[in-house]
C-alpha atoms as a PDB file:
ATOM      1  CA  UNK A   1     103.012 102.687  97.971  1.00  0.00           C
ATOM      2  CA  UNK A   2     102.046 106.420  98.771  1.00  0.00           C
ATOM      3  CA  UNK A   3     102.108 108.476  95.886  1.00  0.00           C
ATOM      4  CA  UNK A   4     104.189 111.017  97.472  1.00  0.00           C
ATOM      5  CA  UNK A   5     106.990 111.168 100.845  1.00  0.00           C
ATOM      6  CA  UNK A   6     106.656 114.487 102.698  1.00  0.00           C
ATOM      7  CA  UNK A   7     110.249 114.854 104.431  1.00  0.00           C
ATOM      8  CA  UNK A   8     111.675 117.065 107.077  1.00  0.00           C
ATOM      9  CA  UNK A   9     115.178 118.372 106.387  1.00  0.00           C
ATOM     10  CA  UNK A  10     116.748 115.846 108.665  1.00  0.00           C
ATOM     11  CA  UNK A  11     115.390 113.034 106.782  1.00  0.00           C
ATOM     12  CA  UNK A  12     117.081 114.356 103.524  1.00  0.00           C
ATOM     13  CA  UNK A  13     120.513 114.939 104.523  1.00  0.00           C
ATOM     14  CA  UNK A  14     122.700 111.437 104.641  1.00  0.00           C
ATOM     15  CA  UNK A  15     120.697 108.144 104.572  1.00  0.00           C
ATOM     16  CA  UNK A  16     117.796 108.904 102.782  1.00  0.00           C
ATOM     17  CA  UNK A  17     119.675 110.394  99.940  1.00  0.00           C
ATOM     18  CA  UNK A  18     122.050 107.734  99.931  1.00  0.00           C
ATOM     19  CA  UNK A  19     119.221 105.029 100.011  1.00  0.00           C
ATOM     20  CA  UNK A  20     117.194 106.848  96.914  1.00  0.00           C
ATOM     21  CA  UNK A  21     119.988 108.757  95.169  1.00  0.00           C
ATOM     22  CA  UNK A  22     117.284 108.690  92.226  1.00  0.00           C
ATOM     23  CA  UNK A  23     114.663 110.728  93.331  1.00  0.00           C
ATOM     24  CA  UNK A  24     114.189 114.211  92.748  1.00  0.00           C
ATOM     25  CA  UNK A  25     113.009 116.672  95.975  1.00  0.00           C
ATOM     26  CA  UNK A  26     110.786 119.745  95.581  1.00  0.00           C
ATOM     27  CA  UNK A  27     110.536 122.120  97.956  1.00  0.00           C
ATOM     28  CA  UNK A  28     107.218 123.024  99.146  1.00  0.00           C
ATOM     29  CA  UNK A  29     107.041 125.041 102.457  1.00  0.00           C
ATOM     30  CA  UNK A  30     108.802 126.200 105.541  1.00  0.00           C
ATOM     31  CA  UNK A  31     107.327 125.458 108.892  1.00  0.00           C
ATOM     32  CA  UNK A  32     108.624 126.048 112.310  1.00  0.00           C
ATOM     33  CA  UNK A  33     111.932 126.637 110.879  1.00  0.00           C
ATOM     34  CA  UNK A  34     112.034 123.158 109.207  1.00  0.00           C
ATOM     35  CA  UNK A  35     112.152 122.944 105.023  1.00  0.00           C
ATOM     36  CA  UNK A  36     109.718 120.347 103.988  1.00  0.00           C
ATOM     37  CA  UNK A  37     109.705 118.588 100.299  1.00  0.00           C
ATOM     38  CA  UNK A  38     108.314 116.427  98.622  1.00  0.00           C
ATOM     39  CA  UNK A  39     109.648 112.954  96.523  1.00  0.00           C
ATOM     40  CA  UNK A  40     107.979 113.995  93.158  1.00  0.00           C
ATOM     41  CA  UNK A  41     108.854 110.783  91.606  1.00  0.00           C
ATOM     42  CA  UNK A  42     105.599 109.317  91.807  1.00  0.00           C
ATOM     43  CA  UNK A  43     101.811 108.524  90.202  1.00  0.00           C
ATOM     44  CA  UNK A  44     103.750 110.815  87.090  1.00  0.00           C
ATOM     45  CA  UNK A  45     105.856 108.497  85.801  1.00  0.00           C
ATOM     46  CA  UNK A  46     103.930 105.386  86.760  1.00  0.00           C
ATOM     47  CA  UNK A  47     102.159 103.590  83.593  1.00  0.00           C
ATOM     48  CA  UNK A  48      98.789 105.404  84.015  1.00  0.00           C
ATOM     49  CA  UNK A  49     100.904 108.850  84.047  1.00  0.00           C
ATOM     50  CA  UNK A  50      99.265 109.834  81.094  1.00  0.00           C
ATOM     51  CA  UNK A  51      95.900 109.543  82.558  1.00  0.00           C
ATOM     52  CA  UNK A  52      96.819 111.925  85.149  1.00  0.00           C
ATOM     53  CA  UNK A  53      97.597 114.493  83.137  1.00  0.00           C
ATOM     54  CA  UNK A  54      94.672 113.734  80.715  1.00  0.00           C
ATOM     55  CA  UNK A  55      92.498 114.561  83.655  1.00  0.00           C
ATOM     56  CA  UNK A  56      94.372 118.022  84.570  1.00  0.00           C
ATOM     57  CA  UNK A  57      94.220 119.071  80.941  1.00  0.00           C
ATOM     58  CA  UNK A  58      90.412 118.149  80.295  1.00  0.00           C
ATOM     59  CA  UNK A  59      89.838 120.613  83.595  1.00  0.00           C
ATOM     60  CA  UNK A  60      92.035 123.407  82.334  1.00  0.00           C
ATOM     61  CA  UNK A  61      91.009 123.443  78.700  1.00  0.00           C
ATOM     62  CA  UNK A  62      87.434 122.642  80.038  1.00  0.00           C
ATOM     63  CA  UNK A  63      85.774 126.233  80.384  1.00  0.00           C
ATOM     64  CA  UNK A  64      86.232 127.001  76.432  1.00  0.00           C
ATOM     65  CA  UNK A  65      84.312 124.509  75.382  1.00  0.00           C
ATOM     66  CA  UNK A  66      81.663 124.667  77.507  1.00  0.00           C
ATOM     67  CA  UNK A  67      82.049 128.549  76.683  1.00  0.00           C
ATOM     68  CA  UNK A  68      80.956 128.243  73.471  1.00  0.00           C
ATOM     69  CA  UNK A  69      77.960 125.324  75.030  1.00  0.00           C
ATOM     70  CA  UNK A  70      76.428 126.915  77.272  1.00  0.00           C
ATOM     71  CA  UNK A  71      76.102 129.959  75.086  1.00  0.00           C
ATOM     72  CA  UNK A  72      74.235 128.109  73.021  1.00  0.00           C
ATOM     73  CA  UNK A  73      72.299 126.538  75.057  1.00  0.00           C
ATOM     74  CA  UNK A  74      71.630 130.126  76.443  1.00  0.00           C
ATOM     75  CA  UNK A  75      69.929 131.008  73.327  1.00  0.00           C
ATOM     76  CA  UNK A  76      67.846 127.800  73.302  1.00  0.00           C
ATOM     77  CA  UNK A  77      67.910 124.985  75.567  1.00  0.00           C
ATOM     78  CA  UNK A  78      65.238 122.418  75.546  1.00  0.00           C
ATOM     79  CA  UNK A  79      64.306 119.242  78.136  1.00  0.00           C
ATOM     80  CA  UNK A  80      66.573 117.031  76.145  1.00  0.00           C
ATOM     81  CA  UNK A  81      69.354 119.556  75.862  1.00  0.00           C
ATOM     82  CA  UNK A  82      68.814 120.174  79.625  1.00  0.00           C
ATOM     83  CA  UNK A  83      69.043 116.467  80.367  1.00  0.00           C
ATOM     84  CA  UNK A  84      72.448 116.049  78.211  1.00  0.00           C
ATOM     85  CA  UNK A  85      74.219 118.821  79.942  1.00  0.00           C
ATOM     86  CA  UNK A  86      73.714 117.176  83.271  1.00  0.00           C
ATOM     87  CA  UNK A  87      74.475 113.672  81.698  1.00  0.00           C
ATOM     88  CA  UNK A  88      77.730 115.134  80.615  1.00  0.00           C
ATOM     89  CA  UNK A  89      78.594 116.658  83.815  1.00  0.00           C
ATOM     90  CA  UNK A  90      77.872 113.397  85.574  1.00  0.00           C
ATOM     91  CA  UNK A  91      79.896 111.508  84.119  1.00  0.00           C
ATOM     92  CA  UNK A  92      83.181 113.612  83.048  1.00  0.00           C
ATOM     93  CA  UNK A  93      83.101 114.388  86.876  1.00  0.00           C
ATOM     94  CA  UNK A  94      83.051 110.629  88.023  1.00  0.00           C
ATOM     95  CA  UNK A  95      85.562 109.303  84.963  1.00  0.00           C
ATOM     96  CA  UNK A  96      87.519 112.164  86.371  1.00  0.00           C
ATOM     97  CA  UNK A  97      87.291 111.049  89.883  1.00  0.00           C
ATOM     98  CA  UNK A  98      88.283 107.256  89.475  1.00  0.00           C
ATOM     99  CA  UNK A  99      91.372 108.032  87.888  1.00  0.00           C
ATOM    100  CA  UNK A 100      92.741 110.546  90.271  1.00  0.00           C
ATOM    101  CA  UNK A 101      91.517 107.733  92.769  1.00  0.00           C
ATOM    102  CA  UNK A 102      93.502 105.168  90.739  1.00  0.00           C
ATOM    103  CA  UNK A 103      96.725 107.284  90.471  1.00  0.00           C
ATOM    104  CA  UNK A 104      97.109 107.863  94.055  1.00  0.00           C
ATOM    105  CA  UNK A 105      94.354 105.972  95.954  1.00  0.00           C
ATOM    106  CA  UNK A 106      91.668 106.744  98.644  1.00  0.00           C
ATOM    107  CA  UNK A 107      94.378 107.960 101.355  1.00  0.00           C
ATOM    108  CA  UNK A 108      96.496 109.870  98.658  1.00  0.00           C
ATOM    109  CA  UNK A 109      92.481 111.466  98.239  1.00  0.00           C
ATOM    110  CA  UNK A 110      92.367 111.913 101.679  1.00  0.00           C
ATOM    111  CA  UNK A 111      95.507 113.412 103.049  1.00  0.00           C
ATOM    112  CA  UNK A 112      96.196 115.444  99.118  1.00  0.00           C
ATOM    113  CA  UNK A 113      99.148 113.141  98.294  1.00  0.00           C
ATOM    114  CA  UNK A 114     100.564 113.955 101.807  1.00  0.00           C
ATOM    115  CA  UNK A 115     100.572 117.369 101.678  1.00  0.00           C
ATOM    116  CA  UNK A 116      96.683 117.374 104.398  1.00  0.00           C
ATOM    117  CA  UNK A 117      99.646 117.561 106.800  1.00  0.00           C
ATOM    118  CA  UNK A 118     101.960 120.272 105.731  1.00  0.00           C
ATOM    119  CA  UNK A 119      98.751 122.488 105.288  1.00  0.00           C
ATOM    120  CA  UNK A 120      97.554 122.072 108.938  1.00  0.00           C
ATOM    121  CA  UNK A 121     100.104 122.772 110.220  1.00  0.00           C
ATOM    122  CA  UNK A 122     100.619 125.660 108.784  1.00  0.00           C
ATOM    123  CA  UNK A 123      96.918 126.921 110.480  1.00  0.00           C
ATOM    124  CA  UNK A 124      97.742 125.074 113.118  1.00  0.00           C
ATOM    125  CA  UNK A 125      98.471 128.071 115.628  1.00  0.00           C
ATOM    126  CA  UNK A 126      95.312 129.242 117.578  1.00  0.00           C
ATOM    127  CA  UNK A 127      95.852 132.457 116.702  1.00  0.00           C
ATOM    128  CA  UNK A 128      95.290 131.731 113.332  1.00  0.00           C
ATOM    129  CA  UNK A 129      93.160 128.554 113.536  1.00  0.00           C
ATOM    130  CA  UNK A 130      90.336 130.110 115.272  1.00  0.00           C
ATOM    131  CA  UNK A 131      89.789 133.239 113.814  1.00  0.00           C
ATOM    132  CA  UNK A 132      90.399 131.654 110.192  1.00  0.00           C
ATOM    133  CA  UNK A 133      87.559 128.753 110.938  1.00  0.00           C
ATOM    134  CA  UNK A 134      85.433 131.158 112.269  1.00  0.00           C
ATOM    135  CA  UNK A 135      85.758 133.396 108.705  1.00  0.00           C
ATOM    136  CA  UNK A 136      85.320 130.203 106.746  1.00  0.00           C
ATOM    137  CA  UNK A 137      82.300 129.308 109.048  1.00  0.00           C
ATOM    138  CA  UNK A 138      80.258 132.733 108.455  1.00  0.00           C
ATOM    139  CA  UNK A 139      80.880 132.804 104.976  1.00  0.00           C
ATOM    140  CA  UNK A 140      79.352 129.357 104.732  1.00  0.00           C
ATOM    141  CA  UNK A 141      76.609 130.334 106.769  1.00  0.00           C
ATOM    142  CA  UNK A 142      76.295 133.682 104.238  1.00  0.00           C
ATOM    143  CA  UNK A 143      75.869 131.107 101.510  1.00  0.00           C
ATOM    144  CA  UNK A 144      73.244 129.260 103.224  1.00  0.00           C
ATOM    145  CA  UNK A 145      71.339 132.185 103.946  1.00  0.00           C
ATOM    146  CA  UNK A 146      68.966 131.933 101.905  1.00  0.00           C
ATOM    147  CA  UNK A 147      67.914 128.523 102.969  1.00  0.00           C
ATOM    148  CA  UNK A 148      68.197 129.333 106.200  1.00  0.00           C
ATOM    149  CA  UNK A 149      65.413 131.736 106.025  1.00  0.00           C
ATOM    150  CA  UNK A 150      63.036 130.055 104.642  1.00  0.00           C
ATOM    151  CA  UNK A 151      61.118 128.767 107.307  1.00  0.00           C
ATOM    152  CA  UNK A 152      60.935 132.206 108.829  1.00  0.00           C
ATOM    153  CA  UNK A 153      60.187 134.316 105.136  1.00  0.00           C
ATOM    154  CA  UNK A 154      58.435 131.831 102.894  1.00  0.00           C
ATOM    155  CA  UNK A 155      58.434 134.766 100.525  1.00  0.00           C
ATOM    156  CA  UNK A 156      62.068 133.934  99.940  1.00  0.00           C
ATOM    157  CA  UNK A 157      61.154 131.660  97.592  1.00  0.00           C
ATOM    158  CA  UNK A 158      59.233 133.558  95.332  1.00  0.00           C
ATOM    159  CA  UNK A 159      62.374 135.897  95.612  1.00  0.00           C
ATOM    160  CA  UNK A 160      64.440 133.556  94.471  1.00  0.00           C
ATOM    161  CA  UNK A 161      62.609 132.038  91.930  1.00  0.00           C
ATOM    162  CA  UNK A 162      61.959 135.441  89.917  1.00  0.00           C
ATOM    163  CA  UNK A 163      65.655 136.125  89.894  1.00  0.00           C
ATOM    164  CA  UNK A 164      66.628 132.439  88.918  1.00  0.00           C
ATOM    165  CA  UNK A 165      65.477 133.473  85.369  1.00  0.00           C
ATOM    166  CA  UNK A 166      67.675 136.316  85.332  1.00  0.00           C
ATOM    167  CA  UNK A 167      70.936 134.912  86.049  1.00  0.00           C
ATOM    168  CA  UNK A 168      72.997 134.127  83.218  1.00  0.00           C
ATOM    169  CA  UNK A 169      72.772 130.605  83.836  1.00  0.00           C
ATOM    170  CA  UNK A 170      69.151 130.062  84.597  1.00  0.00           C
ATOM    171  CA  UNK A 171      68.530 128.084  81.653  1.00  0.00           C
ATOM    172  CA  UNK A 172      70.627 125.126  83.638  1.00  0.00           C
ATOM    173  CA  UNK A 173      68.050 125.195  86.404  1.00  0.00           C
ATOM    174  CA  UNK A 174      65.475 122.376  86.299  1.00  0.00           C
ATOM    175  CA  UNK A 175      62.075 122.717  85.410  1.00  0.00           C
ATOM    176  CA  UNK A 176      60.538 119.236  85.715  1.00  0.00           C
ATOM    177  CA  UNK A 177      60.368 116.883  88.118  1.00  0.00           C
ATOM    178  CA  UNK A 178      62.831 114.476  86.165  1.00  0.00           C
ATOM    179  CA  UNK A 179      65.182 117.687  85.608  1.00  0.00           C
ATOM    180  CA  UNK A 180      64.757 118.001  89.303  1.00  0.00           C
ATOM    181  CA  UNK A 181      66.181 114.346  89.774  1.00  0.00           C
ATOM    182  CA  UNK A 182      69.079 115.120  87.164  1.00  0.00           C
ATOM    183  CA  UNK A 183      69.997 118.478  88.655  1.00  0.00           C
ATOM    184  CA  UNK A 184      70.305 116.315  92.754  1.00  0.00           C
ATOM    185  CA  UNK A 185      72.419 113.761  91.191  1.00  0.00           C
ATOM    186  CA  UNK A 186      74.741 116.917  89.140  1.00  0.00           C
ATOM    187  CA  UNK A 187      74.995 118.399  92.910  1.00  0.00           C
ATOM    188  CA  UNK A 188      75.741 115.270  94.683  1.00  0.00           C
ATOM    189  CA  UNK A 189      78.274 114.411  91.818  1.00  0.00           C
ATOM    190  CA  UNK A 190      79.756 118.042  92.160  1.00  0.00           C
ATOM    191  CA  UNK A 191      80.133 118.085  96.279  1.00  0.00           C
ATOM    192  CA  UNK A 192      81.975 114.649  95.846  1.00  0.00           C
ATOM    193  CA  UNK A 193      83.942 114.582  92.537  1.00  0.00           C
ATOM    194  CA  UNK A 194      84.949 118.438  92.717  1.00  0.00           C
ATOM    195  CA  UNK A 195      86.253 118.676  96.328  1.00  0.00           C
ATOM    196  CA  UNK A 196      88.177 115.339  95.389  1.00  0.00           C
ATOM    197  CA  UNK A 197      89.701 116.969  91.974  1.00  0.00           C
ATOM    198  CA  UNK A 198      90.228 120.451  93.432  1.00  0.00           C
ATOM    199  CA  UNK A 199      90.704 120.515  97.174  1.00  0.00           C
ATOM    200  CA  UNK A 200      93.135 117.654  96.689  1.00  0.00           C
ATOM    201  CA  UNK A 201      94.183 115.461  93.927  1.00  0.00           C
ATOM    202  CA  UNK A 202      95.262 118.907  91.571  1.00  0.00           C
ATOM    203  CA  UNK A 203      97.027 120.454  94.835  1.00  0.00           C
ATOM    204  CA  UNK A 204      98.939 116.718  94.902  1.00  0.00           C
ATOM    205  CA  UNK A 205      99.371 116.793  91.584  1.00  0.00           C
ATOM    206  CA  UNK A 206     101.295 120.533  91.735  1.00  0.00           C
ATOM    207  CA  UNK A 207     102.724 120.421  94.594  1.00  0.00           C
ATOM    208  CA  UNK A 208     103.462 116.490  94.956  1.00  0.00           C
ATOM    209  CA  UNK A 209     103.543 116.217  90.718  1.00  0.00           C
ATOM    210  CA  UNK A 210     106.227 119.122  90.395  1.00  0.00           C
ATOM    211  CA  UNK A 211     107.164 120.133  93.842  1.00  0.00           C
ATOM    212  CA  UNK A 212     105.437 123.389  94.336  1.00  0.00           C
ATOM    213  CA  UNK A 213     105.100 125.341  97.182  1.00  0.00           C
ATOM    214  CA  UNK A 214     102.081 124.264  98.687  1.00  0.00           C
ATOM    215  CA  UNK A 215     100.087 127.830  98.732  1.00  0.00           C
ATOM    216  CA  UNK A 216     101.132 127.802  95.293  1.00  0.00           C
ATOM    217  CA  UNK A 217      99.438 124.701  94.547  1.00  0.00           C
ATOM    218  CA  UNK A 218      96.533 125.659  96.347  1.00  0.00           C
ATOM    219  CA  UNK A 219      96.018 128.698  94.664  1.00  0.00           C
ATOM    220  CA  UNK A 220      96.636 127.590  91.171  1.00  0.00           C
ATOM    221  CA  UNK A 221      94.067 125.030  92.015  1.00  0.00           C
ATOM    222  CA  UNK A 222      91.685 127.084  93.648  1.00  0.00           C
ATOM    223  CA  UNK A 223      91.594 129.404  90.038  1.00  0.00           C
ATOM    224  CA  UNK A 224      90.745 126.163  87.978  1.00  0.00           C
ATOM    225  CA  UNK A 225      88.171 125.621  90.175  1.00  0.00           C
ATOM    226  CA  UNK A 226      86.909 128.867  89.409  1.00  0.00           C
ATOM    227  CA  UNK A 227      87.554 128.907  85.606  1.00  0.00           C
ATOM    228  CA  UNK A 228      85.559 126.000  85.602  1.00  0.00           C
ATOM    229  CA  UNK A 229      82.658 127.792  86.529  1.00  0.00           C
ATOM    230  CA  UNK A 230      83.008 129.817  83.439  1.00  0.00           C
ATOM    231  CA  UNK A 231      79.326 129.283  82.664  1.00  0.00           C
ATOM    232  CA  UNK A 232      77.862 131.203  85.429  1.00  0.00           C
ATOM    233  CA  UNK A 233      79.609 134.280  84.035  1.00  0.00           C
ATOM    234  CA  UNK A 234      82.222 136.385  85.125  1.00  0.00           C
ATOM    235  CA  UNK A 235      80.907 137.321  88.717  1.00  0.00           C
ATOM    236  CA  UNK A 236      80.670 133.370  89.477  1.00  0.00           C
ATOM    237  CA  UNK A 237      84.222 132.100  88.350  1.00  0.00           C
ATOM    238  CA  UNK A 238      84.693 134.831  91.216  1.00  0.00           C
ATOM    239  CA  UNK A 239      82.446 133.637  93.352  1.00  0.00           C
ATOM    240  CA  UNK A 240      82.888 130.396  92.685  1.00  0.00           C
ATOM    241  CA  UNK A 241      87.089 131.107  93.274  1.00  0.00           C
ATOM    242  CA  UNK A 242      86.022 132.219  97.021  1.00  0.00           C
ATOM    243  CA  UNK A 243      84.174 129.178  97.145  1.00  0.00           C
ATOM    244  CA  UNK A 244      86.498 127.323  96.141  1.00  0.00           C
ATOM    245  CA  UNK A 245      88.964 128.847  98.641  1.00  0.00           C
ATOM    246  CA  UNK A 246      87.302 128.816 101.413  1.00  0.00           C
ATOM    247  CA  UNK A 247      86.742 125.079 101.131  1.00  0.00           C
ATOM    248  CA  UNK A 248      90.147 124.493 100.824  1.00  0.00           C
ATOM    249  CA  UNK A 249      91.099 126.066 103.981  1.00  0.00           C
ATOM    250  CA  UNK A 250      88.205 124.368 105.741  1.00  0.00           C
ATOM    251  CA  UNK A 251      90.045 120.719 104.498  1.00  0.00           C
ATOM    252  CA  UNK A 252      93.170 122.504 106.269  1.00  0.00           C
ATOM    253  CA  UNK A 253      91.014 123.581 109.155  1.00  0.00           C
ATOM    254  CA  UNK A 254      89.551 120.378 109.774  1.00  0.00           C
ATOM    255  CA  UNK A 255      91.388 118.024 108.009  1.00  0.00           C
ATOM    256  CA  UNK A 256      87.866 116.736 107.019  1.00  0.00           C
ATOM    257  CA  UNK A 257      87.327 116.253 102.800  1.00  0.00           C
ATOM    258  CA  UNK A 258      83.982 114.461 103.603  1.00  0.00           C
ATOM    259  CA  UNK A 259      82.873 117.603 105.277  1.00  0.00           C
ATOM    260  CA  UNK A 260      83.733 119.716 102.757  1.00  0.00           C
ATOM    261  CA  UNK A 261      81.923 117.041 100.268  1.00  0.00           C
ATOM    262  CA  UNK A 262      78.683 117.585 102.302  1.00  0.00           C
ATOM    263  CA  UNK A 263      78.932 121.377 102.570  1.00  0.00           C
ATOM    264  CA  UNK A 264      79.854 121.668  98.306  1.00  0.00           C
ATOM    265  CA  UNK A 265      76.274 119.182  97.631  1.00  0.00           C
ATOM    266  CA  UNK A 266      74.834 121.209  99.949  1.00  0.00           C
ATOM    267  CA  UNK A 267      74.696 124.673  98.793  1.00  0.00           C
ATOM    268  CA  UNK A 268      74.405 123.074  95.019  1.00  0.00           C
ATOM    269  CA  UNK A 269      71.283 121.430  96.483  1.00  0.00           C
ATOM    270  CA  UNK A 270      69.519 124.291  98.192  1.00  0.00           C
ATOM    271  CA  UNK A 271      68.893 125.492  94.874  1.00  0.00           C
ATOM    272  CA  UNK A 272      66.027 122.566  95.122  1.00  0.00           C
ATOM    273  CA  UNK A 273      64.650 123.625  97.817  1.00  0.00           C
ATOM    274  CA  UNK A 274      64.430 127.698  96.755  1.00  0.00           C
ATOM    275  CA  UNK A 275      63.064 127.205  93.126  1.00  0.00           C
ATOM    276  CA  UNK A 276      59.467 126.847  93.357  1.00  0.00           C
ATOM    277  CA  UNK A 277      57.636 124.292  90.655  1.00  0.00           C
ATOM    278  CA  UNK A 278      57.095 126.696  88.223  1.00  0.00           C
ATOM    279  CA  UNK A 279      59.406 129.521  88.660  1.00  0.00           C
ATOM    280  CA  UNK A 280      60.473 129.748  84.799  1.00  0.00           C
ATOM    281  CA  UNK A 281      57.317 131.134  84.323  1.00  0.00           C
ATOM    282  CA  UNK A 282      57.529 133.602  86.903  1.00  0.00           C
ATOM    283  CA  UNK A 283      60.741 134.522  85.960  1.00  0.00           C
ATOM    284  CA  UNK A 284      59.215 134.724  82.118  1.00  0.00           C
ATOM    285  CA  UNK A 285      55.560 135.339  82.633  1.00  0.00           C
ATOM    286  CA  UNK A 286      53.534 135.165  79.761  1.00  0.00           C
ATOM    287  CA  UNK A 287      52.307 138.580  78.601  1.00  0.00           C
ATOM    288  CA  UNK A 288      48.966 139.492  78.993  1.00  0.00           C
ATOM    289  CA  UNK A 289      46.225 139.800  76.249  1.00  0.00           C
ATOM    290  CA  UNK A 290      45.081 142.942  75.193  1.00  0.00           C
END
């Protein structure tokens, strides 16, 4: 059974109600003149409810204690240390991921507890389809950039790899060829986990959960995304909020969460592929003897 009904007006009034005088409606958008809600009754109050909302509080309450981590780690953070934090990622991503899966299966994943529909339509027009993919297209690209240079300014790299050290989160970039491994397997985790969690099991979970409106959902969504990027400083929980954004209107765009899986390991991955071997020591060279 679907976790959640979407329903036009004229499936509310008479039968419907009649046939499930139990279940409470929320009201989650307006379009073409039609009031559309949603049969919040659902994965919530099912046995595993609990799990559900352990999940959505481990992802709010998340970013202050890795706060308090990754400041540490900051400071000092060794091979082992390195290794652990991407361990931990790994998996609180993935335990994450099976029980959103469990509460409302691999089509409730797939079509955000019913609510893939209600969002494209909403971009549905041309007039805002096409100049709305196109946006979310170039600022993909803009993130690929650097990449996407490469072949044409090797010096890129070297680029790249001197500012890696500067970034307040540098010290979570690997620097051996098993970190390398660890750090593939964190970004292949992240493009897959993370676009299920926050382009559409927490907008179900709002919107479908408590019967917000569906921007509402989406944005509230789109800020935990960010918040849990809390590590990477104040400029990326902002950057990783427009991020985070713009993938969700690319599931709306295209309908497509697989595509925005590939496009989320993707720019986590490129990292690879612009940090050269040894670029904590160019980003820390040694001083020089007198």
């Amino acid at each position: 059974m679907p976790a959640s009904l979407l329903l036009g007006r004229q499936e509310i009034d008479g039968r419907f109600l009649q046939a499930n005088g139990t279940f409470f409606l929320g009201h989650i958008g307006i379009i073409d003149g039609i009031d559309y809600y949603v049969n919040v009754n659902s994965y919530l109050h099912s046995s595993n409810g609990w799990l559900v909302h352990s999940v959505i509080l481990v992802f709010v309450f998340a970013p202050v204690p890795e706060h308090f981590w990754s400041r540490k780690l900051r400071q000092s953070c060794s091979h082992w240390q390195r290794m652990g934090y991407y361990a931990w990622i790994v998996g609180l991503l993935w335990a994450s991921t099976v029980v959103a899966i469990s509460a409302i299966g691999v089509d409730g994943i797939a079509n955000a507890g019913g609510l893939l529909d209600l969002g494209a339509q909403a971009v549905a027009n041309p007039w805002v389809h096409i100049p709305l993919l196109a946006l979310v297209s170039l600022l993909i690209l803009v993130c690929l950039l650097p990449s996407l240079m490469l072949p044409f300014k090797p010096k890129v790299r070297d680029a790249y790899s001197r500012a890696a050290g500067k970034l307040p989160f540098g010290f979570l970039f690997p620097r051996s060829p098993l970190e390398q491994w660890m750090f593939a397997l964190v970004s292949i985790s992240a493009g897959i986990c993370e676009e299920t969690l926050f382009r559409s099991f927490f907008v179900s979970y709002l919107g479908s959960g408590f019967g917000l409106n569906l921007w509402l959902a989406f944005s509230l969504s789109t800020l935990a995304f960010g918040l849990n990027h809390e590590y990477q400083g104040y400029l990326g929980i902002i950057r990783s909020g427009i991020l985070g954004a713009v993938l969700g209107l690319l599931f709306f765009l295209t309908r497509s969460l697989a595509l925005c899986m590939v496009i989320h390991a993707v720019l986590d991955l490129q990292v690879l592929l612009l940090l050269r071997p040894d670029w904590h020591t160019r980003a820390n060279p040694e001083p020089k003897a007198a």
